[in-house]
Protein backbone atom coordinates (compact mmCIF):
# COMPACT_ATOMS: atom_id res chain seq x y z
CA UNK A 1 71.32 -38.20 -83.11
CA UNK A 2 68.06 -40.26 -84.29
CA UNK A 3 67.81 -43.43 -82.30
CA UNK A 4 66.77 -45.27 -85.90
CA UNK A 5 70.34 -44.99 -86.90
CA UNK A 6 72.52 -44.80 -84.02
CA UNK A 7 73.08 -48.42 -83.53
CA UNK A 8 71.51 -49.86 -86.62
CA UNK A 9 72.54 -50.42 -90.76
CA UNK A 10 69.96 -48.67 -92.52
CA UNK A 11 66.94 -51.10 -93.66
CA UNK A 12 68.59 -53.81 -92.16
CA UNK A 13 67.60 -55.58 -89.17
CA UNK A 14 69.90 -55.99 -86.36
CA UNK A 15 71.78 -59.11 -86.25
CA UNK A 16 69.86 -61.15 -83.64
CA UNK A 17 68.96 -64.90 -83.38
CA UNK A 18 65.26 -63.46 -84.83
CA UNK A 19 66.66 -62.13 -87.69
CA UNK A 20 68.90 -65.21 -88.74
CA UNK A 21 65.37 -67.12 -88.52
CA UNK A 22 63.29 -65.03 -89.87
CA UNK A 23 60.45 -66.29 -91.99
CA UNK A 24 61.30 -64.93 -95.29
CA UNK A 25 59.35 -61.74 -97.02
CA UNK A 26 60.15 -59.86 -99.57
CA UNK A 27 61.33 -56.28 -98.93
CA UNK A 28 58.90 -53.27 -99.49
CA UNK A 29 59.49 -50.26 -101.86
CA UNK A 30 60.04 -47.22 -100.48
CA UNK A 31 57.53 -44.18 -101.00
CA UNK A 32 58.05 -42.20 -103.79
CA UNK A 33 56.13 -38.91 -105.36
CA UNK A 34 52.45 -37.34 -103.23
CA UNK A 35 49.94 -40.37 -102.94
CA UNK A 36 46.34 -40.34 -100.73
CA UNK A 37 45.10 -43.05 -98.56
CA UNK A 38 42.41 -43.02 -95.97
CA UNK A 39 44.95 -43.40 -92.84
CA UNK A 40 48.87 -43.14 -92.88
CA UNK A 41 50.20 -45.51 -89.92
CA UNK A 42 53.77 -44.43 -89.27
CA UNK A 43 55.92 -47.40 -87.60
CA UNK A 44 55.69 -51.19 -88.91
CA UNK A 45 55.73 -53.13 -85.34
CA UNK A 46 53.17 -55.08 -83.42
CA UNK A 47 50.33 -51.68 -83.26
CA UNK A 48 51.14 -50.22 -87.05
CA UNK A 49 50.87 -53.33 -88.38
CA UNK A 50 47.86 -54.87 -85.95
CA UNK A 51 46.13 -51.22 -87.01
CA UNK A 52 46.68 -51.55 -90.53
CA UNK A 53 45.84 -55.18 -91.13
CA UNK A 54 41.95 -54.12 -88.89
CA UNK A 55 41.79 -51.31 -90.91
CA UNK A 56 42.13 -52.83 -94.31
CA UNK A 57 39.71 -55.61 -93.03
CA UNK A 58 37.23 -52.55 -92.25
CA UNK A 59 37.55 -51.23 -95.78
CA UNK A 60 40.02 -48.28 -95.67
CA UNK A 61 42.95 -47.70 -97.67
CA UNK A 62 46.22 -47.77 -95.59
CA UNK A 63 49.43 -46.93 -96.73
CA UNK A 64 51.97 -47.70 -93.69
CA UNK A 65 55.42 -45.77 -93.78
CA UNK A 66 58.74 -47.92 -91.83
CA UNK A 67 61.94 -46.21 -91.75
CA UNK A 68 63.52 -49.99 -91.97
CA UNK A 69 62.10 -53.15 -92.45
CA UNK A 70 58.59 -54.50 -90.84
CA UNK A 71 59.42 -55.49 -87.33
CA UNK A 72 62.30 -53.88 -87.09
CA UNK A 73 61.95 -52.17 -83.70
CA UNK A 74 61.28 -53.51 -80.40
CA UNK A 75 58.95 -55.69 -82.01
CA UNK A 76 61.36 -57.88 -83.67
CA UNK A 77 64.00 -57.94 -80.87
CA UNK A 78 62.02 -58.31 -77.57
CA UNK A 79 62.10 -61.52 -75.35
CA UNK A 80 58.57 -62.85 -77.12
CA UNK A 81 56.51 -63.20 -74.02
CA UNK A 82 53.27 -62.49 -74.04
CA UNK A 83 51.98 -61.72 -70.53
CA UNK A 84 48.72 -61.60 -69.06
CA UNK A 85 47.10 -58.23 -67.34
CA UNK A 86 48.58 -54.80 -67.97
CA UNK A 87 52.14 -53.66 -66.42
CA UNK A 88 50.90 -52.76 -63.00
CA UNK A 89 48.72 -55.72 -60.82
CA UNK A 90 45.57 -55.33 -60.68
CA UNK A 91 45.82 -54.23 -56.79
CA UNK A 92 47.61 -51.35 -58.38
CA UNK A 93 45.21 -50.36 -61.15
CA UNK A 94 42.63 -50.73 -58.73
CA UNK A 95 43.90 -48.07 -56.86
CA UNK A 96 44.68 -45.82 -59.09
CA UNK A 97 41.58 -46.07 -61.53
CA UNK A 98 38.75 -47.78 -59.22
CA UNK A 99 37.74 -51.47 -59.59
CA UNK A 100 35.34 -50.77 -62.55
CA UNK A 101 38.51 -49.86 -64.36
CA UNK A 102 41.03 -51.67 -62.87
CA UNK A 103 38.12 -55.20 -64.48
CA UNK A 104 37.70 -53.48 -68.12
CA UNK A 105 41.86 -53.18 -68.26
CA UNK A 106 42.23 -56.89 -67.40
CA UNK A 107 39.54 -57.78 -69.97
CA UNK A 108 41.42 -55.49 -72.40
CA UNK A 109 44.35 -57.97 -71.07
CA UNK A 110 42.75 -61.16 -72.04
CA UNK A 111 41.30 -60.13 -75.16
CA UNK A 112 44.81 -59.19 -76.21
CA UNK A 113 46.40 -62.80 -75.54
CA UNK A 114 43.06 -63.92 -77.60
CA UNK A 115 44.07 -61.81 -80.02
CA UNK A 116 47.10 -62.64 -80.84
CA UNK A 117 46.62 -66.60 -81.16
CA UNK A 118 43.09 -66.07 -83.22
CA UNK A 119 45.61 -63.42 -85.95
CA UNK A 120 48.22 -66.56 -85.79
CA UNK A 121 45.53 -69.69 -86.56
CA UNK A 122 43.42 -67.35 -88.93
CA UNK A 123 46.56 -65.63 -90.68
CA UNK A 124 48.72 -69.01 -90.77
CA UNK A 125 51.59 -66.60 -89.57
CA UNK A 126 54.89 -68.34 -89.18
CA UNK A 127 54.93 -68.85 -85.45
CA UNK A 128 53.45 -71.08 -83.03
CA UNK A 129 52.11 -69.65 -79.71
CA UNK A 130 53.55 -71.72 -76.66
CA UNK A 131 51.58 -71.64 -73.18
CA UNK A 132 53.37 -70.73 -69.80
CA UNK A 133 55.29 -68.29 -67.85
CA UNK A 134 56.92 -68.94 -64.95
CA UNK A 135 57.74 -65.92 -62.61
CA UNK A 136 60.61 -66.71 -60.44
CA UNK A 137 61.05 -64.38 -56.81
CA UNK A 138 64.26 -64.34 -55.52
CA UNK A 139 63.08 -63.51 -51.62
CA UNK A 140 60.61 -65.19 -49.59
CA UNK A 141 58.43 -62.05 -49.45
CA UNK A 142 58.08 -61.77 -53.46
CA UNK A 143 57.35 -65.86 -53.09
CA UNK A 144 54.17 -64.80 -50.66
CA UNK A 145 52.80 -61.88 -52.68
CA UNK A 146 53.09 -63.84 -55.69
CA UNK A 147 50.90 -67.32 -54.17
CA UNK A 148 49.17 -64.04 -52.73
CA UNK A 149 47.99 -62.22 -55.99
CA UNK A 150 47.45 -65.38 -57.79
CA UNK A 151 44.71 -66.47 -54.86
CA UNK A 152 43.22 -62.67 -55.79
CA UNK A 153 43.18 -63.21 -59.67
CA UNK A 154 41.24 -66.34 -59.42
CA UNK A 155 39.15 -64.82 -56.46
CA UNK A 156 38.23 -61.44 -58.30
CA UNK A 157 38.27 -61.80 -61.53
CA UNK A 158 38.00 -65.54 -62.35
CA UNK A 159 41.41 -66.08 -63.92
CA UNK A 160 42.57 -69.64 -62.31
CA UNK A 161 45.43 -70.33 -65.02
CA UNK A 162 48.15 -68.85 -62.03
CA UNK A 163 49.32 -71.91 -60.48
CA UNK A 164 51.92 -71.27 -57.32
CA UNK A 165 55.02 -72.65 -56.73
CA UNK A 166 57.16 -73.38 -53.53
CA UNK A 167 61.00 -73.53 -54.17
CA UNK A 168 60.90 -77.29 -55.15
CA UNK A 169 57.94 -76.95 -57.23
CA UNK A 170 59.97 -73.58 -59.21
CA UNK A 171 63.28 -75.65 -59.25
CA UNK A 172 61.14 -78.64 -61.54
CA UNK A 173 60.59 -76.42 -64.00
CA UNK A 174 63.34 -73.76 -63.51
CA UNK A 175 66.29 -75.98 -62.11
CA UNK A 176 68.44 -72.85 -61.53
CA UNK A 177 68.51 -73.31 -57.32
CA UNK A 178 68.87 -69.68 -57.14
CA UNK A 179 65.22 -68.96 -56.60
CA UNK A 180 62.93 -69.08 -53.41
CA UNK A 181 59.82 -70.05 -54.95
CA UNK A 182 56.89 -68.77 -57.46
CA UNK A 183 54.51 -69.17 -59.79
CA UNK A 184 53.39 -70.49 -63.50
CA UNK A 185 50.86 -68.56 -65.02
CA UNK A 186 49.30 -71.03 -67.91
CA UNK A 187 47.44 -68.34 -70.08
CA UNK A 188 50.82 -66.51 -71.10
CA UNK A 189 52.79 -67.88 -73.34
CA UNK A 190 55.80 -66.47 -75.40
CA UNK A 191 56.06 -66.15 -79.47
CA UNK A 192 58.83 -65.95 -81.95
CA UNK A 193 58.46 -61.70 -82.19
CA UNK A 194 60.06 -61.05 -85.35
CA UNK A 195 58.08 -63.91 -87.12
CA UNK A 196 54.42 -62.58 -85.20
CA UNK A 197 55.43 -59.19 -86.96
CA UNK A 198 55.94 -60.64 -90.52
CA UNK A 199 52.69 -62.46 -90.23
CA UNK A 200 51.24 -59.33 -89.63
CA UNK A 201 52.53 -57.71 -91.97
CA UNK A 202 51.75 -60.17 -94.37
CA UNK A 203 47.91 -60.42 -93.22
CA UNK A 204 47.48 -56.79 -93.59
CA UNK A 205 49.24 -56.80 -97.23
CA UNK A 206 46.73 -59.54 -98.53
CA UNK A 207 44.06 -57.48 -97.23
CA UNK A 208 44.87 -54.33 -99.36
CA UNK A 209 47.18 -52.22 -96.98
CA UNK A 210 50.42 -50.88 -98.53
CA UNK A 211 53.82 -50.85 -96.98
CA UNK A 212 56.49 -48.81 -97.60
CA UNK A 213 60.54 -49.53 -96.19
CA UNK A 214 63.11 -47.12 -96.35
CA UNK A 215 60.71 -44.55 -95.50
CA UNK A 216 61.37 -42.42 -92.90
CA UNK A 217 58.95 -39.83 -91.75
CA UNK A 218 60.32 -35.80 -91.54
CA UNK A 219 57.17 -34.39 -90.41
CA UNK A 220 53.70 -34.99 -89.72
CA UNK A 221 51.05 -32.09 -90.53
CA UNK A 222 47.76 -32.41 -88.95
CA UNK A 223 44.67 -30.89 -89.77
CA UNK A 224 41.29 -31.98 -91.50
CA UNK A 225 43.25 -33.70 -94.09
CA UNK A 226 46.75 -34.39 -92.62
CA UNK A 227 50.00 -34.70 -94.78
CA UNK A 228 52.75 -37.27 -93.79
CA UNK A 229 56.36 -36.50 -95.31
CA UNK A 230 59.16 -38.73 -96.09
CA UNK A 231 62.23 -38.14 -97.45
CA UNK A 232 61.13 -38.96 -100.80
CA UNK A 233 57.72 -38.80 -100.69
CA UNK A 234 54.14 -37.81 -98.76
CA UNK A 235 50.58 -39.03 -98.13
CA UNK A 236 47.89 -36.83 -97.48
CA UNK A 237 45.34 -38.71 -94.98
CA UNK A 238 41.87 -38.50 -93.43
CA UNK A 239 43.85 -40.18 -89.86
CA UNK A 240 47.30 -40.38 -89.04
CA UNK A 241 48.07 -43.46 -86.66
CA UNK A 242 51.49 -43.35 -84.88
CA UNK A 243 52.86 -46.33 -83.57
CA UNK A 244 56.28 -45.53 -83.51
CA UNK A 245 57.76 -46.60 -79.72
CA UNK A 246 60.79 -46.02 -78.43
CA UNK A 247 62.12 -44.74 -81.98
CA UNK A 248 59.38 -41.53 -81.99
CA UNK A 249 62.10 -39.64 -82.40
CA UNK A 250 60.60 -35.68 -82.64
CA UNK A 251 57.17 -36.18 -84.24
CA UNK A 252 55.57 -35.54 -81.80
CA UNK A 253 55.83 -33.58 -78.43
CA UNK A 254 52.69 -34.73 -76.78
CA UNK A 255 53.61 -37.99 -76.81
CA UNK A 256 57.29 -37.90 -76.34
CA UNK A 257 56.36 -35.95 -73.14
CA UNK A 258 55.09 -39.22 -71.46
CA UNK A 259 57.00 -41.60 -73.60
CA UNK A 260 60.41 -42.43 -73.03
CA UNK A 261 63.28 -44.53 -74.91
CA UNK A 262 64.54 -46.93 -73.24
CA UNK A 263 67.21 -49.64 -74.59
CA UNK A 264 67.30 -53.35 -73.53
CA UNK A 265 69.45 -56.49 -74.37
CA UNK A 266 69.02 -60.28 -75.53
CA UNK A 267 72.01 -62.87 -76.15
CA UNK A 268 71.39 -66.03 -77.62
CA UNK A 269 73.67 -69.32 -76.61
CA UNK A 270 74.49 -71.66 -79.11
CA UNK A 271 72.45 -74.72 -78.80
CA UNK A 272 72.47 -76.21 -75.67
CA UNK A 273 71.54 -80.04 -76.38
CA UNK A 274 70.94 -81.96 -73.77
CA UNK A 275 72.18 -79.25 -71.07
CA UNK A 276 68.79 -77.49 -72.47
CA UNK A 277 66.77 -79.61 -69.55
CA UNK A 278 69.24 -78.14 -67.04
CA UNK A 279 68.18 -74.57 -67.90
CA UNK A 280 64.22 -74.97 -68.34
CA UNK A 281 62.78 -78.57 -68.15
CA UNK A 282 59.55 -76.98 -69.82
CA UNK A 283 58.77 -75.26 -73.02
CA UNK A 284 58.21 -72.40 -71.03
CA UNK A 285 59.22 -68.87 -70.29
CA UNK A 286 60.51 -67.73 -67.63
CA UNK A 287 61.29 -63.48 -65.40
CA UNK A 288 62.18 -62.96 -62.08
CA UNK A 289 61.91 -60.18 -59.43
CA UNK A 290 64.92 -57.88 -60.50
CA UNK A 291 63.62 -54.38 -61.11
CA UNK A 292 65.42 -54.54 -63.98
CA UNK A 293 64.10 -58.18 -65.22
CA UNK A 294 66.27 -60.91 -66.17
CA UNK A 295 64.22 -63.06 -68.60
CA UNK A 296 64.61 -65.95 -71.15
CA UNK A 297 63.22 -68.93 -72.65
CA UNK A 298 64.42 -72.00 -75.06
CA UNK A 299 64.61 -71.23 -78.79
CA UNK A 300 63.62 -74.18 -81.37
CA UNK A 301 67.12 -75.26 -81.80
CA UNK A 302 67.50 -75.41 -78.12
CA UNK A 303 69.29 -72.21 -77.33
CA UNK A 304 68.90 -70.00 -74.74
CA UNK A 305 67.43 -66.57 -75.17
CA UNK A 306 68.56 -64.70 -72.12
CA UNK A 307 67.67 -61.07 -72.19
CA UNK A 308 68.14 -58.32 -69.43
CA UNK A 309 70.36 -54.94 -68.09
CA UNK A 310 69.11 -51.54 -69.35
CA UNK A 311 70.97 -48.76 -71.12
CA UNK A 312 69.52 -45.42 -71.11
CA UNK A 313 70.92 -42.59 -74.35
CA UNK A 314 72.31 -43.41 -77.76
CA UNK A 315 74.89 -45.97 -78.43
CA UNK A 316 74.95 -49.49 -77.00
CA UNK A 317 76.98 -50.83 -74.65
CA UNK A 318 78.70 -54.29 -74.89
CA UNK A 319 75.69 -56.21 -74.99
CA UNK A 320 77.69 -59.50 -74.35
CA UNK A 321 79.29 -58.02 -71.41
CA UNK A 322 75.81 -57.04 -70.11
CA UNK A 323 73.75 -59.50 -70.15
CA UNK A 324 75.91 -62.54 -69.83
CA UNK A 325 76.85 -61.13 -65.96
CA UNK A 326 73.37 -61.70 -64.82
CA UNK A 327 72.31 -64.95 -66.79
CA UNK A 328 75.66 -66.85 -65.05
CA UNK A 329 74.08 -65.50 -62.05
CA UNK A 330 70.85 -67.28 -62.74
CA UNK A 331 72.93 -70.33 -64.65
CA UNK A 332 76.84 -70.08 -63.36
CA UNK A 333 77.39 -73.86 -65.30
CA UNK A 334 76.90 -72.14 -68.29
CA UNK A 335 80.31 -70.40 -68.12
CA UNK A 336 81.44 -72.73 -70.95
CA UNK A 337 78.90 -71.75 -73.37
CA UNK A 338 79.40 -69.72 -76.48
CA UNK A 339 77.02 -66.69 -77.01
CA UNK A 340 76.32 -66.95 -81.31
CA UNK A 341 74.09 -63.89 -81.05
CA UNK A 342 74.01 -60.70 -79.07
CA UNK A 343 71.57 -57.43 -79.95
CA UNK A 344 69.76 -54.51 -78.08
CA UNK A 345 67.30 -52.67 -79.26
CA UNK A 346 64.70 -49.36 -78.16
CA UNK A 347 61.41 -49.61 -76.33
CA UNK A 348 59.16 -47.13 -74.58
CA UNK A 349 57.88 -46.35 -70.71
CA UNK A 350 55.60 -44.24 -69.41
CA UNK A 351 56.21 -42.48 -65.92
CA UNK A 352 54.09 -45.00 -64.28
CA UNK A 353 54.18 -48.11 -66.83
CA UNK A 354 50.57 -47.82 -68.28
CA UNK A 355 50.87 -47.63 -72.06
CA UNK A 356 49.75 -44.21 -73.53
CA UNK A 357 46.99 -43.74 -75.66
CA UNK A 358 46.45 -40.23 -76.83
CA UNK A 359 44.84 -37.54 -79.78
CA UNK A 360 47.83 -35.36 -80.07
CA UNK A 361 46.64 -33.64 -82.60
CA UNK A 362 43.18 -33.08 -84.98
CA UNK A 363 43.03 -36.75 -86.62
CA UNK A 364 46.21 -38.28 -85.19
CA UNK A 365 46.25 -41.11 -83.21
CA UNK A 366 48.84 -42.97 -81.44
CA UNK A 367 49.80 -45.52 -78.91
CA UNK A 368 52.68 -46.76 -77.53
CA UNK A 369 54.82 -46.68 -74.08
CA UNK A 370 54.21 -50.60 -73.53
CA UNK A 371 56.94 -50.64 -70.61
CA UNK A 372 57.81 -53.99 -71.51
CA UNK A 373 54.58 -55.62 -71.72
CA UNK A 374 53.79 -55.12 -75.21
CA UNK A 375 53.70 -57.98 -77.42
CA UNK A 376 50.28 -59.13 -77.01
CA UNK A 377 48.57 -54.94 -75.91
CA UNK A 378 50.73 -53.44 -78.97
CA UNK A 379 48.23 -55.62 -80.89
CA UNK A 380 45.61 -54.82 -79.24
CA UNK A 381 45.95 -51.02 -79.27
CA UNK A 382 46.06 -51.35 -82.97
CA UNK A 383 42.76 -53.11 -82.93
CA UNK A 384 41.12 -50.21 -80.92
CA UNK A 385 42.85 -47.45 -82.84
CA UNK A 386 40.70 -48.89 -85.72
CA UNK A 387 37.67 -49.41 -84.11
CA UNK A 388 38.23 -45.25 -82.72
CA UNK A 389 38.85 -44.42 -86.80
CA UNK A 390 35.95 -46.19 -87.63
CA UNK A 391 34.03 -44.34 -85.15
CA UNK A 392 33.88 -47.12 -82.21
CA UNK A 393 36.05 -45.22 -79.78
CA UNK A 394 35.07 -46.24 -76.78
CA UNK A 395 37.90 -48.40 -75.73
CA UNK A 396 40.51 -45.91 -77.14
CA UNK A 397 38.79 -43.58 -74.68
CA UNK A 398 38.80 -45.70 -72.11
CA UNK A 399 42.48 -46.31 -71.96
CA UNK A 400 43.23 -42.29 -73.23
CA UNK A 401 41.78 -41.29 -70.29
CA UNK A 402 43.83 -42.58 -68.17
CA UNK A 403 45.94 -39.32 -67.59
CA UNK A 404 49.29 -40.71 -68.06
CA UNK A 405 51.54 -38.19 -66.06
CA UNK A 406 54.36 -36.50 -67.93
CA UNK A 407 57.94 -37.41 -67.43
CA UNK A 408 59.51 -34.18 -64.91
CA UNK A 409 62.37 -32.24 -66.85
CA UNK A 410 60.83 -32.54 -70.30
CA UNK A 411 62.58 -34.56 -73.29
CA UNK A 412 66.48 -32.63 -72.38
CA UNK A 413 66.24 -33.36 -68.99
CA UNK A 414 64.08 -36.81 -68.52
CA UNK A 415 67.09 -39.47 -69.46
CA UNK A 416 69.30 -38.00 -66.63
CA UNK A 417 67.05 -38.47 -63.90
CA UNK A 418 66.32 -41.03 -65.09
CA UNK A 419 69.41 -42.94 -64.51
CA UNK A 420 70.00 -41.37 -61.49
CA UNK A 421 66.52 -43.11 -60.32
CA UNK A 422 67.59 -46.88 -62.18
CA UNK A 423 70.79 -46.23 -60.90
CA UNK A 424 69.55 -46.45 -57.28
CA UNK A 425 67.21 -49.66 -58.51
CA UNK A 426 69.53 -51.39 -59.79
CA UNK A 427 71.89 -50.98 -57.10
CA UNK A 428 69.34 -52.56 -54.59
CA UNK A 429 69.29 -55.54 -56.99
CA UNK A 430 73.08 -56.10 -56.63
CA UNK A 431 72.93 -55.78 -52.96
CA UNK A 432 70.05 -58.19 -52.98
CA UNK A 433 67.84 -55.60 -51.35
């Protein structure tokens, strides 16, 4: 089964509260007949798109190839925040890398929030970046390494925008009750995803890229001049850029050795009113400390966007039934409230939740395995996967050399331990452990 169709209407995006306000844009043609380009980005998100709008800028001809519609992945369905640092704290990366590392990656980090709200203002996209995430710990020991690693941010590497919270101080911006305390971090902020991708899309279209829907990719050959096959068409290619996720499908080994679908689950309310203020008294977003995340924010229209539970194969579970459980437990007086919009969709992680950069093959590129983080890096990588095809590869090197470890058990036998591992996780967070 292909994880592009098992849950999804071909070329139609999935009926979410992004989709229903979606800025409009007309729909591509698909490829037809053998055409050239310089590079051949497979995958329409945040990175195809973010790669083919810097490489048009930079003078190549791009032709990018979507099985769907632009934004139709993860990028169009995630929770829209756009976090600061990469998935792992910086006491983390420092470990693992060395400090001189662990500093470029957060730089890497800021740039990308930069990024993205320079491609908004200079692209007039149709979305509006929104300051502030608020992280909210359910135990006093989260609450202390929280007010701990904000204190180390500002110390180490100058970032002061973290400001910590004790319960009360959470509970004014958050009135939930349920939490013990936290943080805001001012220099996130959260988007409207599907919109960021169509203003993407659009950018790179007015600078000369071509996109092609209802094109899915068979095969990829490499070699000095590469060939990219649809069903209905090809493109032979100087580079090949893959930026296909969770929904890589079998292009590629390499990378689906260290990349791994993963499914996750939004509902949106219908609009709250004046019971909005009850749920976030700031237009904010908000996570908290459950390995597997609850998060959510406020919608235009004053709905809530509550997003969380994980599903790991195929088919989708009741999305309703999944992730209304843990908002009540984060909101119980919102029993009443009627859910207008439910969807899931695919992303990627790596073994240890660093995104994966690689050359898995003579002029092929690619980059994904966000783990969750990717709204503002997924824009990013496609930035430096230009710069490395325009012969600046020094920051694609950087982060390809970070010897993401392959997931044990190979593509046949990587979801089942896997649940048996999130299985145990998520057990802990019922038991409050």
């Amino acid at each position: 089964m292909n994880l592009l169709f098992a849950n999804d209407r071909r070329g139609e995006y999935p009926r979410s509260y992004y989709a229903a306000t979606a800025a409009p844009i007309d729909r591509f043609a698909a490829l037809r007949g053998a055409v050239q380009a310089d590079v051949c980005v497979i995958g329409a998100g945040f990175t195809g798109l973010s790669a083919a709008l810097h490489l048009a800028e930079a003078g190549h001809s791009v032709i990018v190839l979507e099985a769907h519609r632009v934004g139709f992945g993860a990028s169009g369905r995630n929770g829209g925040q756009v976090g600061s640092g990469q998935r792992l704290e910086q006491d983390a990366l420092e470990r693992m890398y060395g400090l001189d590392t662990a500093r470029r990656l957060w730089s890497f980090a800021e740039e990308s929030k930069q990024l993205l709200r320079d491609l908004i203002v200079a692209h007039d996209m149709p979305c509006t970046f929104k300051p502030g995430i608020a992280h909210a710990c359910w135990h006093e020991s989260e609450v202390r390494h929280s007010h701990d690693y904000a204190e180390k941010l500002s110390r180490d590497y100058g970032y002061d925008q973290v400001e910590p919270l004790d319960a009360d101080a959470l509970a004014a911006i958050i009135p939930s009750g349920v939490y013990k305390g936290g943080d805001i971090d001012r220099g996130a902020g959260h988007v409207h995803p599907l919109n960021f991708a169509i203003g993407l899309a659009r950018a790179a279209v007015a600078k000369g890229a071509r996109i092609h829907e209802d094109s899915l990719v068979t095969r990829v050959i490499p070699g000095p001049r590469p060939v990219v096959e649809t069903e209905t068409g090809s493109v032979t290619c100087g580079h090949v850029v893959l930026a296909c996720n969770g929904y890589l499908g079998g292009l590629d080994g390499k990378v689906a050795a260290r990349v791994m679908p993963i499914n996750n689950f939004v509902i949106a309310t219908e609009p709250l009113g004046d019971r909005a203020a009850k749920v976030l008294a700031q237009d904010v977003a908000a996570c908290d400390t459950k390995f597997v995340v609850n998060y959510w924010r406020l919608s235009d229209d004053r709905r809530l966007l509550f997003g969380g539970g994980e599903s790991y194969g195929y088919r989708f579970p009741d999305v309703i039934k999944t992730v209304r459980a843990p908002m009540l437990k984060v909101y119980p007086e919102l029993a009443d409230v009627k859910i207008d919009h439910a969807w899931g969709g695919t992303l990627a992680i790596t073994m240890n939740r660093m995104p994966c950069f690689l050359r898995p093959a003579e002029n092929v590129l690619s980059a994904s395995g966000y783990s969750g983080h990717g709204v503002a890096l997924a824009t990013f990588a496609g930035k430096i996967m230009a710069e490395a095809i325009g012969g600046q590869s020094g920051r694609f090197d950087v982060l390809s050399g970070l010897n993401l470890p392959r997931f044990p058990g190979g593509p046949a036998m990587r979801w089942p331990l896997l649940v048996l591992a999130m299985t145990w996780f998520s057990l802990r967070d019922r038991l409050g452990i």
